[in-house]
Protein backbone atom coordinates (compact mmCIF):
# COMPACT_ATOMS: atom_id res chain seq x y z
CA UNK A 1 217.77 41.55 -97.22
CA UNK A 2 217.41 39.95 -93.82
CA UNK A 3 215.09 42.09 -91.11
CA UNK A 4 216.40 44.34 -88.72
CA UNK A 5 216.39 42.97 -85.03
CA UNK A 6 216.13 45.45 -82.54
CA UNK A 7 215.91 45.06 -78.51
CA UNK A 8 212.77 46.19 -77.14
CA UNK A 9 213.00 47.65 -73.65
CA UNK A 10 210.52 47.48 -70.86
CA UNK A 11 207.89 50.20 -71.02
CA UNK A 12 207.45 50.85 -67.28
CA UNK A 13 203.38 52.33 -66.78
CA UNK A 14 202.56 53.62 -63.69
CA UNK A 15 199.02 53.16 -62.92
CA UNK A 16 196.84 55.33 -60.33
CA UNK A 17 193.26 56.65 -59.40
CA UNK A 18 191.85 59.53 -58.03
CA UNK A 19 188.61 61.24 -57.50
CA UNK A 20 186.99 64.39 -58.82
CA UNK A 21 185.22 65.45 -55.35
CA UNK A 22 182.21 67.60 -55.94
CA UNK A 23 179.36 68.54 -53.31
CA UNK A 24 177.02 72.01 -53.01
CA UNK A 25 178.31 74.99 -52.10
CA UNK A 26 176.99 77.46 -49.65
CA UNK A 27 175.61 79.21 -52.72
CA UNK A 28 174.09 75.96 -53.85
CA UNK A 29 176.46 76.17 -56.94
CA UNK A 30 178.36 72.98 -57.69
CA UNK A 31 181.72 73.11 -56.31
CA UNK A 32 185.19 70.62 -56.82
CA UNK A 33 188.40 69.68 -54.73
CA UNK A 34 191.43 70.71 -55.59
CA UNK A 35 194.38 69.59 -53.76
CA UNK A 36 197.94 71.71 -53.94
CA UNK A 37 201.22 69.87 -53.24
CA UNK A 38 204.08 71.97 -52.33
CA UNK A 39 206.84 69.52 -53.39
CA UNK A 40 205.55 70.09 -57.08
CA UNK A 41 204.30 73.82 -56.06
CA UNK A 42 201.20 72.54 -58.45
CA UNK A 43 197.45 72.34 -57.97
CA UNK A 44 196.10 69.07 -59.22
CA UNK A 45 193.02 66.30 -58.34
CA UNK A 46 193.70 64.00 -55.77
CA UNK A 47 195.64 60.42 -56.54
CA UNK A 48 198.13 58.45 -55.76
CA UNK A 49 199.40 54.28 -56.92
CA UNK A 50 197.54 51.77 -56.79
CA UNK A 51 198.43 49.35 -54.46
CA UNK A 52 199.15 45.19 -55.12
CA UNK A 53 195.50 43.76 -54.91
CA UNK A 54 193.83 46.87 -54.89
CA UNK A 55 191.02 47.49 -57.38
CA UNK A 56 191.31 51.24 -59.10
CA UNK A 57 188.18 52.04 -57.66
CA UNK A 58 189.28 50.80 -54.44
CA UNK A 59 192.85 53.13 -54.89
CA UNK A 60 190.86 56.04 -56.10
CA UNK A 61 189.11 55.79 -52.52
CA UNK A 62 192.08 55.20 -50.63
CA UNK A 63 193.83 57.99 -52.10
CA UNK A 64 191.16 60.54 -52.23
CA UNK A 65 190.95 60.17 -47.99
CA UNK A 66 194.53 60.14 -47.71
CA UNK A 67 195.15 63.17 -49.69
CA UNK A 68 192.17 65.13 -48.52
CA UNK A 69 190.96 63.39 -44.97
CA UNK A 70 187.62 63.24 -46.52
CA UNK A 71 185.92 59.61 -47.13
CA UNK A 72 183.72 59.57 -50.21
CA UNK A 73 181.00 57.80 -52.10
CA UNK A 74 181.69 57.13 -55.74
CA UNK A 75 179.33 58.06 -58.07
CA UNK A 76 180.56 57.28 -61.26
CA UNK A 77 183.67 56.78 -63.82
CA UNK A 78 184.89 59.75 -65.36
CA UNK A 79 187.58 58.90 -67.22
CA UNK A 80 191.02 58.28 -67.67
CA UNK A 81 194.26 59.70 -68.74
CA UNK A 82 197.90 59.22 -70.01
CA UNK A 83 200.87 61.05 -69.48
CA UNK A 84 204.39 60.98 -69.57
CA UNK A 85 204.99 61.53 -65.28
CA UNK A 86 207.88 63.39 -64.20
CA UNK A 87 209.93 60.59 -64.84
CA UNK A 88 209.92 59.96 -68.31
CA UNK A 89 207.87 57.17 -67.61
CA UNK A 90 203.82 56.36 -68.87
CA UNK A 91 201.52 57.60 -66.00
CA UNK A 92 197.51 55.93 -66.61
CA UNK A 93 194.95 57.58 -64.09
CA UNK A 94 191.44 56.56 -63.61
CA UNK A 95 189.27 59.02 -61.91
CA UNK A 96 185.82 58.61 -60.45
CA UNK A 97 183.46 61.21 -59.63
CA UNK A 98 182.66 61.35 -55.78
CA UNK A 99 180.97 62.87 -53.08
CA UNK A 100 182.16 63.83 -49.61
CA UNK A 101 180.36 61.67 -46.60
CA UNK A 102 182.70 62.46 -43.75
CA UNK A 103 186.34 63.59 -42.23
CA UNK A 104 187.82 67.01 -42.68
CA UNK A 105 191.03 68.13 -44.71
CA UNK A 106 193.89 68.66 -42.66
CA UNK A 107 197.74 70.21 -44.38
CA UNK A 108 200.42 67.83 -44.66
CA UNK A 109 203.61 67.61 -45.69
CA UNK A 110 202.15 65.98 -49.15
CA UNK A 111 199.19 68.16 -49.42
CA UNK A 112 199.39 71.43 -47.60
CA UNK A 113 195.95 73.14 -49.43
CA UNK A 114 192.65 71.98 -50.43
CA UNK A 115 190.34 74.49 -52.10
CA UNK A 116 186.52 74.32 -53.03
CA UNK A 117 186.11 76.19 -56.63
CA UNK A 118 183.01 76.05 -59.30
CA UNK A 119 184.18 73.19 -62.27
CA UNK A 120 184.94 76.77 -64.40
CA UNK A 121 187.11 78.26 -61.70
CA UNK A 122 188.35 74.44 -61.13
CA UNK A 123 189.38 73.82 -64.42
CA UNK A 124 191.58 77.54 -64.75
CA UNK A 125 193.32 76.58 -61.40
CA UNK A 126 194.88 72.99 -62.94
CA UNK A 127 198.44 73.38 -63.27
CA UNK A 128 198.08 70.63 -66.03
CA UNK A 129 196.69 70.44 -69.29
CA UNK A 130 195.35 66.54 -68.55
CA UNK A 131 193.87 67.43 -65.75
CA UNK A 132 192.11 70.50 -67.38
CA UNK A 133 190.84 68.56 -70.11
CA UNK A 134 189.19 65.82 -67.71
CA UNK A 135 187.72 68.43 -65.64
CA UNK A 136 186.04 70.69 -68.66
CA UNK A 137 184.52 67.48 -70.37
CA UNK A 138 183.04 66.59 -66.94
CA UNK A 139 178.90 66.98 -66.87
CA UNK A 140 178.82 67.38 -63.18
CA UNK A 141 174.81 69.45 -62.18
């Protein structure tokens, strides 16, 4: 019997970054970003593409300040995940965990809310299960 040839099609993965933004509270508590995007009416972590030539890190800092108006140090990986995007197609983000050194959030068309909430309140407001799951794992005292 002779093997069955079959055309393989191009697997299209979109890659991105983001950041999980965390800083002190007024309470002292820990507190994280999240951003809400009223095309998607969603609540999510910041991210976006990355760009030609950019390193993920690099996109993850880019995107963060663009999303948010806040520039941030990174701290450290923490993590990535897969998902099928909107699209049908296979979505790879790479997060890092950051802290806020300057700028100020201001609404947008893209981003029209940003909200400070403890990682347990953080993790309940996620519209997504990926999300959620990256968030929970997190060891962020």
């Amino acid at each position: 019997m002779k093997p069955r040839i079959t055309a393989l099609r191009k697997v299209e993965v979109v890659t991105a970054a983001g950041g999980l933004i965390c800083r002190s509270g007024p309470d002292g508590d820990l507190e994280v970003a999240l951003i809400h995007r009223p095309d998607y009416d969603d609540w999510t972590l910041p991210k976006g593409k990355i760009d030609p030539g950019e390193t993920p890190e690099q996109a993850a800092v880019r995107e963060v300040e663009e999303e948010t108006g806040l520039r941030c140090e990174v701290l450290r990986p923490a993590g990535c995940i897969l998902y099928i995007d909107r699209r049908g197609r296979d979505k790879v983000v790479c997060y890092w965990v950051m802290r806020p050194r300057g700028g100020r959030f201001r609404p947008s068309p893209e981003v029209d809310r940003l909200r400070w909430l403890s990682q347990k309140q953080a993790v309940r407001q996620l519209s997504y299960q990926h999300d959620q799951a990256l968030l929970a794992e997190q060891k962020l005292s």
